[in-house]
N, C-alpha and C. Protein backbone atom coordinates (compact mmCIF):
# COMPACT_ATOMS: atom_id res chain seq x y z
N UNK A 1 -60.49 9.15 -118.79
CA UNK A 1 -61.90 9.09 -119.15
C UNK A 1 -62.19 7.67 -119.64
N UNK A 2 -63.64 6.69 -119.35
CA UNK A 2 -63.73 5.56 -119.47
C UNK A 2 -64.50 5.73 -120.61
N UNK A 3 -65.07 4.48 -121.39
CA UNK A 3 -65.32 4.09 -122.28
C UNK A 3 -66.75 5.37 -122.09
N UNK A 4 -67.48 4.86 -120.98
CA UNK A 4 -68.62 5.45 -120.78
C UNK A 4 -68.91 6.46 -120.96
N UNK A 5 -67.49 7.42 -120.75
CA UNK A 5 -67.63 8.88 -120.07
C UNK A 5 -67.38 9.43 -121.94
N UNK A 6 -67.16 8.58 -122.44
CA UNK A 6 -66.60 8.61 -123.67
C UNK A 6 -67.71 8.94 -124.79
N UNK A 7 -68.67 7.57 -124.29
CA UNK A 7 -70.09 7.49 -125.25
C UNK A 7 -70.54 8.95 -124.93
N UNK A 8 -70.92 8.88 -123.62
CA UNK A 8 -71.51 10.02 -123.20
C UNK A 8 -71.54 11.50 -123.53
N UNK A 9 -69.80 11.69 -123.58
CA UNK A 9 -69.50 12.74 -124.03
C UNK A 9 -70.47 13.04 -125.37
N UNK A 10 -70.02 12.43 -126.15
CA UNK A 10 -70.36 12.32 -127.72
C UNK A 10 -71.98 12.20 -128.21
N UNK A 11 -72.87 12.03 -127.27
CA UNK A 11 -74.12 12.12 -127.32
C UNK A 11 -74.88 13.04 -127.19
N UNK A 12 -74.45 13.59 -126.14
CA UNK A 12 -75.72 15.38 -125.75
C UNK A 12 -76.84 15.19 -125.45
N UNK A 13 -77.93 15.35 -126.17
CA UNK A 13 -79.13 15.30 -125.44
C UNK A 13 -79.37 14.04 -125.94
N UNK A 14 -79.39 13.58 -126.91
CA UNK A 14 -79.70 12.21 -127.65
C UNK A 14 -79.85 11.18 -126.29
N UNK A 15 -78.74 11.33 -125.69
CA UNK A 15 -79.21 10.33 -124.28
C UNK A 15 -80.43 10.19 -123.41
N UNK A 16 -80.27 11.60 -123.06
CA UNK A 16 -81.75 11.84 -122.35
C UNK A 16 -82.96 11.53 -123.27
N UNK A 17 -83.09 12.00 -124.03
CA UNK A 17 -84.37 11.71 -125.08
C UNK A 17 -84.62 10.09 -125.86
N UNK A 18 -83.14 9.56 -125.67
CA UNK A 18 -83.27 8.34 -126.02
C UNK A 18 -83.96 7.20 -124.46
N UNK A 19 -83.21 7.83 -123.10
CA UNK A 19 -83.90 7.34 -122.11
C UNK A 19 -85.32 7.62 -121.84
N UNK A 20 -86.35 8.67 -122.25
CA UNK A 20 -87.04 9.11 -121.88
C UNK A 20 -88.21 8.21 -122.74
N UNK A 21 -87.61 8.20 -123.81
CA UNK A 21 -88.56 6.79 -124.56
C UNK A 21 -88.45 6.04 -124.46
N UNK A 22 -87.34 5.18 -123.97
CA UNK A 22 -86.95 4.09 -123.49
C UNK A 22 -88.33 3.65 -122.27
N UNK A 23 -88.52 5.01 -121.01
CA UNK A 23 -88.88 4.68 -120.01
C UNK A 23 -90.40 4.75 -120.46
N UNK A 24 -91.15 5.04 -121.68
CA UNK A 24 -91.97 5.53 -121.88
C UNK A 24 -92.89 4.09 -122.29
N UNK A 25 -91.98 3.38 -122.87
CA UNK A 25 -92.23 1.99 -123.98
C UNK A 25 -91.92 1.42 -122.88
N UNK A 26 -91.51 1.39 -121.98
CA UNK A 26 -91.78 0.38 -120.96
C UNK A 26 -92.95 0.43 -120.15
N UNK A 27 -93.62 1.61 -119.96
CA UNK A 27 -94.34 2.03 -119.24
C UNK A 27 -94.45 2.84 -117.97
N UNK A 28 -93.12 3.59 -118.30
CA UNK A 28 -92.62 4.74 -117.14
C UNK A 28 -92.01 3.60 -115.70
N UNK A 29 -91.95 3.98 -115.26
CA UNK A 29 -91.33 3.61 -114.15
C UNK A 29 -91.91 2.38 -113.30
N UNK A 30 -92.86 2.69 -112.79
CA UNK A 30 -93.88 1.51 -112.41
C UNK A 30 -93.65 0.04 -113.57
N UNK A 31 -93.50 0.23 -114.99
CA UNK A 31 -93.68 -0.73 -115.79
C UNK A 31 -91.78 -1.39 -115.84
N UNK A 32 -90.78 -0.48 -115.45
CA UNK A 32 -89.79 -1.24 -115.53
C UNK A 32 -89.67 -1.21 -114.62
N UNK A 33 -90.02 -1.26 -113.39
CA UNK A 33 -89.29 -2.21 -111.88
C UNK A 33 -90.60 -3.56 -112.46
N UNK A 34 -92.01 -3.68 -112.69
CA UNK A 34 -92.01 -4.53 -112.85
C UNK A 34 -91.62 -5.58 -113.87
N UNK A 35 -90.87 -5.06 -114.70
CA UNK A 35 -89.76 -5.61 -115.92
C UNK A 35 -88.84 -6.43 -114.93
N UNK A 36 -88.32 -5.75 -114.16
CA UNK A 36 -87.40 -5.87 -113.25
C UNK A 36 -87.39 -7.09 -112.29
N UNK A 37 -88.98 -7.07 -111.63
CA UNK A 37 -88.94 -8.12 -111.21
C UNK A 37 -89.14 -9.35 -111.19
N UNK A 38 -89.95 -9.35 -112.56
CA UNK A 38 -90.41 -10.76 -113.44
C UNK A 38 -88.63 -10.96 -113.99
N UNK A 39 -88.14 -10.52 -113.76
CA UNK A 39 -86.62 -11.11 -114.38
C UNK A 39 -85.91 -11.19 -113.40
N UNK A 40 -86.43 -11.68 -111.95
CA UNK A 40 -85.59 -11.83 -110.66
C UNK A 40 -84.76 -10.58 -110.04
N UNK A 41 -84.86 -9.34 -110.51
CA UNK A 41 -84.20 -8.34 -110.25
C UNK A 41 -84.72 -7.01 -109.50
N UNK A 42 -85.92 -7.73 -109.15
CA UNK A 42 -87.08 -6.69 -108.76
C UNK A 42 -86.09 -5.85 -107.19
N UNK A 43 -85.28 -6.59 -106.58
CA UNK A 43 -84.77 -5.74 -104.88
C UNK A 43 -83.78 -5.07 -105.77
N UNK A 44 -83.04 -5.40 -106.71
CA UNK A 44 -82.13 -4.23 -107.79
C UNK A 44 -82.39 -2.87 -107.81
N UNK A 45 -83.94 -3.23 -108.71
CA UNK A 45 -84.64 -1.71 -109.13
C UNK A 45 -85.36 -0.97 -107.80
N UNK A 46 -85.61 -2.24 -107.19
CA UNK A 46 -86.39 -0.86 -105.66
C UNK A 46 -85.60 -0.25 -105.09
N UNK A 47 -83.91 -0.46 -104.71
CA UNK A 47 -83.12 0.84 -104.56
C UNK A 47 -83.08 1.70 -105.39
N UNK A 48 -82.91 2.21 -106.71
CA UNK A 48 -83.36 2.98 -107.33
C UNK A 48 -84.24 3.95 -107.40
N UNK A 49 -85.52 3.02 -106.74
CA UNK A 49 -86.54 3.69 -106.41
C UNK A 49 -86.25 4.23 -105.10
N UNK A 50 -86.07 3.50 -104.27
CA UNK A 50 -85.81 4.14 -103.10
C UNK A 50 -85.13 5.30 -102.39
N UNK A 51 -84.70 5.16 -101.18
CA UNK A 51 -83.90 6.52 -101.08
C UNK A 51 -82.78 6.56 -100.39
N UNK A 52 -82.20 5.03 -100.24
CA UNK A 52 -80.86 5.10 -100.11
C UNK A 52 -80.07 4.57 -101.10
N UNK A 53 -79.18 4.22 -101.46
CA UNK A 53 -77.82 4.06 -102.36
C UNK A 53 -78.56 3.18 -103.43
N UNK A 54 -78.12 3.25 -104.62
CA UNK A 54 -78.62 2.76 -105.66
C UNK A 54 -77.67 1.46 -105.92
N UNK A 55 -78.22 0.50 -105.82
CA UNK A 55 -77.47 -0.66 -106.37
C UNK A 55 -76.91 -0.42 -108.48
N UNK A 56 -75.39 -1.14 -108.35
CA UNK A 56 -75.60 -0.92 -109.77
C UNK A 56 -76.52 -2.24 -110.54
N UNK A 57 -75.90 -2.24 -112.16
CA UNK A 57 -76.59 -3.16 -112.63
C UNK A 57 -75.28 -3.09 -114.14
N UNK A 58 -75.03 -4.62 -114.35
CA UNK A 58 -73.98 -5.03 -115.72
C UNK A 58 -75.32 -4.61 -116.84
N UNK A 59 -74.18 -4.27 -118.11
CA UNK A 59 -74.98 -4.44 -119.01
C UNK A 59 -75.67 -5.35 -119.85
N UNK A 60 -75.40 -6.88 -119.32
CA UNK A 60 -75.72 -7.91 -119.09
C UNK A 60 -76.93 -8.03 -118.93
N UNK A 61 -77.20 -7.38 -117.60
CA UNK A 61 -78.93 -7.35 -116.94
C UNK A 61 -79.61 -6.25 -117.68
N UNK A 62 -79.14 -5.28 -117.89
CA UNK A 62 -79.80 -4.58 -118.99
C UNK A 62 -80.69 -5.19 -119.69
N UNK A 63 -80.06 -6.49 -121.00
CA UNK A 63 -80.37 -6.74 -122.01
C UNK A 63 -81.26 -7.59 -121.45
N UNK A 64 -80.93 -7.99 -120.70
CA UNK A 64 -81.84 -9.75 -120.23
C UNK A 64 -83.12 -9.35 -119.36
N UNK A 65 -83.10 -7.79 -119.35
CA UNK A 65 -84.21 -6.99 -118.13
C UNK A 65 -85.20 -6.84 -120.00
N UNK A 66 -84.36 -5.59 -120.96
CA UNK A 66 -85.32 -5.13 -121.74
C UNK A 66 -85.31 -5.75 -122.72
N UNK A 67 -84.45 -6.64 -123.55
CA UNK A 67 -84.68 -7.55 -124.56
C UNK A 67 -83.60 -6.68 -125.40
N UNK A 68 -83.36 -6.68 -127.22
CA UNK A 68 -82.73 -6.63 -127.83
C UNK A 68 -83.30 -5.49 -128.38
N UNK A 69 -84.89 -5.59 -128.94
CA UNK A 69 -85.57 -4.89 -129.35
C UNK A 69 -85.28 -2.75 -128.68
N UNK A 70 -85.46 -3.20 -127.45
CA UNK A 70 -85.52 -1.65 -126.58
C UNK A 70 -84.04 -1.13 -126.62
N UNK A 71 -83.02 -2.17 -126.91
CA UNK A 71 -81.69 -1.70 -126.88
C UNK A 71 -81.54 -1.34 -127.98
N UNK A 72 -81.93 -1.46 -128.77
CA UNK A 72 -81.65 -1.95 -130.18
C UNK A 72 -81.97 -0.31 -130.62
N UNK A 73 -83.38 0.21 -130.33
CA UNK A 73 -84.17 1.08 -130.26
C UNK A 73 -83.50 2.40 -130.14
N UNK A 74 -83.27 2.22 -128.55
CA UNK A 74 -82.44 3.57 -127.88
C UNK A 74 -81.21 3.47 -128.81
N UNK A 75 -80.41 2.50 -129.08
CA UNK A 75 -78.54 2.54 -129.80
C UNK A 75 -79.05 3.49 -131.22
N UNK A 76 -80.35 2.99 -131.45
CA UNK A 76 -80.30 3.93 -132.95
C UNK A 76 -80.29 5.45 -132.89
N UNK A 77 -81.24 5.22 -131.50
CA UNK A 77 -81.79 7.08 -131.56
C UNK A 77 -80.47 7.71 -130.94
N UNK A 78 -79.44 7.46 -130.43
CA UNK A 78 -78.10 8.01 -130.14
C UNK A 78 -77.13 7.46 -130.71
N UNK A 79 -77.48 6.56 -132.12
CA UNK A 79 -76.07 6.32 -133.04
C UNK A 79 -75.10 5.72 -132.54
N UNK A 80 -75.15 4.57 -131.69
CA UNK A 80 -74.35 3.66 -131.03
C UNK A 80 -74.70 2.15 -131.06
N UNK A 81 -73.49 1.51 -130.90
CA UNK A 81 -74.05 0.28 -131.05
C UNK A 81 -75.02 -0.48 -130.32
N UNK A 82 -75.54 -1.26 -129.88
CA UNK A 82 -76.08 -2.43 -128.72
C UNK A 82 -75.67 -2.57 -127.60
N UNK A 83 -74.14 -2.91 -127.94
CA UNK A 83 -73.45 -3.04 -126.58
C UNK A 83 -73.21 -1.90 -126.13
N UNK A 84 -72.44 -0.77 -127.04
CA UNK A 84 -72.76 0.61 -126.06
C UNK A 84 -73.92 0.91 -125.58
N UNK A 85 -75.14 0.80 -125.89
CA UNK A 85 -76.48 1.26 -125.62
C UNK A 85 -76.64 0.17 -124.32
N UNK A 86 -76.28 -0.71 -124.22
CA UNK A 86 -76.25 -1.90 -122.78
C UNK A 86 -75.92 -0.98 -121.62
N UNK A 87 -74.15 -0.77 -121.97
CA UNK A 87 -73.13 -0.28 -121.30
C UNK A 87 -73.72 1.52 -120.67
N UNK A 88 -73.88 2.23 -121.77
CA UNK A 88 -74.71 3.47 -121.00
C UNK A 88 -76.06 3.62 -120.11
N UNK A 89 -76.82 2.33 -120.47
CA UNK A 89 -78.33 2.58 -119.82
C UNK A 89 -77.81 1.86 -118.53
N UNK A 90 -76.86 0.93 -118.29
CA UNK A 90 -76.41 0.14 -117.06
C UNK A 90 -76.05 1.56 -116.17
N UNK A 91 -75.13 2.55 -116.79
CA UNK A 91 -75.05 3.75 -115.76
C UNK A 91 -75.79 4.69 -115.91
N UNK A 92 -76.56 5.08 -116.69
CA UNK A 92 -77.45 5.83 -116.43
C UNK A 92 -78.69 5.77 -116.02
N UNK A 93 -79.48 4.48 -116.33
CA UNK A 93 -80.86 4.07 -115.58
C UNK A 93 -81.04 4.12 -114.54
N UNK A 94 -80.31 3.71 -113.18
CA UNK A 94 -80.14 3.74 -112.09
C UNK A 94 -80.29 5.25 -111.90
N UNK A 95 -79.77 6.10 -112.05
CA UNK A 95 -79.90 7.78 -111.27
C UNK A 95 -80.56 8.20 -111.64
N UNK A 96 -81.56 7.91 -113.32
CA UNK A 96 -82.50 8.22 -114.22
C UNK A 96 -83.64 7.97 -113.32
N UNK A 97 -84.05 6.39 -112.92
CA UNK A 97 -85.09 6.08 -112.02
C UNK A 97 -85.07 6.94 -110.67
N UNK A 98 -83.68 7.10 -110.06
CA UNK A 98 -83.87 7.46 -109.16
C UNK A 98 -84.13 8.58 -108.49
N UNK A 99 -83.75 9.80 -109.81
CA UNK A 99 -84.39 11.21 -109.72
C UNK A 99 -85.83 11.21 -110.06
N UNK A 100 -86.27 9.96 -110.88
CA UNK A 100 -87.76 10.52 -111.33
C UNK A 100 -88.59 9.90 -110.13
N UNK A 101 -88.27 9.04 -108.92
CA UNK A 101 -88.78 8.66 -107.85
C UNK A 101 -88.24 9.60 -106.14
N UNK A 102 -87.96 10.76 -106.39
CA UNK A 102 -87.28 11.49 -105.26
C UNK A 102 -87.65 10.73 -103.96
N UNK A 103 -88.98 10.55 -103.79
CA UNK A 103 -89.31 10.32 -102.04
C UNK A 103 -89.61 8.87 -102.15
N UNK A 104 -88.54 8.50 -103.06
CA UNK A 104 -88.74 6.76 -102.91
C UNK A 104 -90.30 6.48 -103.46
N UNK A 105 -91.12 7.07 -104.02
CA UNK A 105 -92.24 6.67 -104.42
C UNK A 105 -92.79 6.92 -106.09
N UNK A 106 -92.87 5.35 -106.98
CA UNK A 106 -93.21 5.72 -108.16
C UNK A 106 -94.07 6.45 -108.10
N UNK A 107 -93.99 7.29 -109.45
CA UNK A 107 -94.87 8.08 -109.70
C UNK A 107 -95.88 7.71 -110.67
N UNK A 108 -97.59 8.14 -110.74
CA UNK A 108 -98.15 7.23 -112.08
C UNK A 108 -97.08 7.87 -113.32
N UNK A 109 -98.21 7.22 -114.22
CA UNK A 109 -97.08 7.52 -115.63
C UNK A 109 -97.51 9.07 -115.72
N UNK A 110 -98.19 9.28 -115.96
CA UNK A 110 -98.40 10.86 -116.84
C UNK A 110 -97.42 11.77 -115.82
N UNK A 111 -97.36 11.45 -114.48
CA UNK A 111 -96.20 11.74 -113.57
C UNK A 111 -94.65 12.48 -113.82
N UNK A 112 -94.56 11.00 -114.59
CA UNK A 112 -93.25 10.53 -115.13
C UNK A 112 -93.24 10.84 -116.33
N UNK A 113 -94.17 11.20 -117.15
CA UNK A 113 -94.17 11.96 -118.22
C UNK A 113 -93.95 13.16 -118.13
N UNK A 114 -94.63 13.66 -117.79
CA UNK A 114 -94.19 15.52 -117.40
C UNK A 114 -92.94 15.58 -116.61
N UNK A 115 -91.71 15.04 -116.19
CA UNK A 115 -91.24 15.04 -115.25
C UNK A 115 -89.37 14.68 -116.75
N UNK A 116 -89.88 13.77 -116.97
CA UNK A 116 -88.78 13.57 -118.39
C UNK A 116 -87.80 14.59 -118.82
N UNK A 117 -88.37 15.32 -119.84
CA UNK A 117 -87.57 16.30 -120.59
C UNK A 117 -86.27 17.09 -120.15
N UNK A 118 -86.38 17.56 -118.51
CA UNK A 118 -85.51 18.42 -118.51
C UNK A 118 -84.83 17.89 -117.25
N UNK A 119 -85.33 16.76 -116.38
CA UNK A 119 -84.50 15.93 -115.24
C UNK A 119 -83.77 15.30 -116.52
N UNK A 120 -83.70 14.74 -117.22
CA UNK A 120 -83.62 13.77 -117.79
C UNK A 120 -82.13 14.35 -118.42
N UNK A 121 -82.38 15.47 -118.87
CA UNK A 121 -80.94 16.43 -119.44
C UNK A 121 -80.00 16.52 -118.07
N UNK A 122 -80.93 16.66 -116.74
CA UNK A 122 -79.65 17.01 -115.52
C UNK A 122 -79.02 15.72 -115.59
N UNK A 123 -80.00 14.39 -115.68
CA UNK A 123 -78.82 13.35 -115.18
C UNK A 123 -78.04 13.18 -116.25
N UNK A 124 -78.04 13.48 -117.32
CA UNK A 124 -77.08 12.89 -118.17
C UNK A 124 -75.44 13.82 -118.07
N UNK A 125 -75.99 15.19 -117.93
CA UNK A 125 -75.04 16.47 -117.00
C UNK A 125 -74.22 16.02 -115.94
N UNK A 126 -74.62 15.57 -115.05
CA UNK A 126 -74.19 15.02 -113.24
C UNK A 126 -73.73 13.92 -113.80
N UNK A 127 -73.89 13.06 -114.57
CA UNK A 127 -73.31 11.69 -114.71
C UNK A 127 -72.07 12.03 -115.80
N UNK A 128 -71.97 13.00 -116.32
CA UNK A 128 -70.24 13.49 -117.02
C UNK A 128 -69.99 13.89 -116.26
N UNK A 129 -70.53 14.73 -115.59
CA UNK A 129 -69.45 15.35 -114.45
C UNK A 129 -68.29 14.31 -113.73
N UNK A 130 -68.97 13.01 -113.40
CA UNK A 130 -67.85 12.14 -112.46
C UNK A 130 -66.43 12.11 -113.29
């Protein structure tokens, strides 16, 4: 089991609910691909969106995508540090975006609002599973 599978374990829902505000303060989905692409990373996040294979992303680009502040944010609401909070949203954002965009197409926000709560629990489920 990796570091990841590790955080993960040890979190529960805190993940999902910590992503779900995460995506919320960005401005749902639409607002972080364009996060994404004002930080040169915009063909990154449109696989994600899209509907073939999801490119990954370091937790590196994470920080340098949402700043310190949004990491900083989510690490509290699941009791982890920064760099873990880097390291988990690097694997979980990617399948996070990419279930809440099924047919490759953002959704508006209120969309992606109603849509949160309980996708949001599967991916964190499917992503221990590996």
């Amino acid at each position: 089991m990796g570091l990841l599978d590790g955080v993960l374990g040890s979190l529960g829902g805190d993940a999902a609910g910590g992503i779900g505000e995460l995506l919320n303060s960005q401005g749902g989905v639409a607002g972080l691909a364009e996060k994404f692409g004002q930080k040169g990373l915009g063909d990154l996040a449109a696989t994600w969106i899209g509907t073939g294979a999801n490119a990954n992303i370091s937790p590196e680009q994470i920080a340098a995508v949402l700043g310190s502040g949004p990491i900083a944010d989510f690490a509290a609401r699941v009791g982890i540090s920064p760099e873990q909070a880097s390291e988990t949203l690097a694997g979980l954002l990617p399948e996070a975006v990419d279930r809440l965009t099924p047919n490759g197409q953002v959704p508006d926000v209120s969309g992606v609002l109603d849509q949160l709560p309980g996708g949001l629990g599967d991916i964190v489920s499917n992503f221990l599973k590996r």
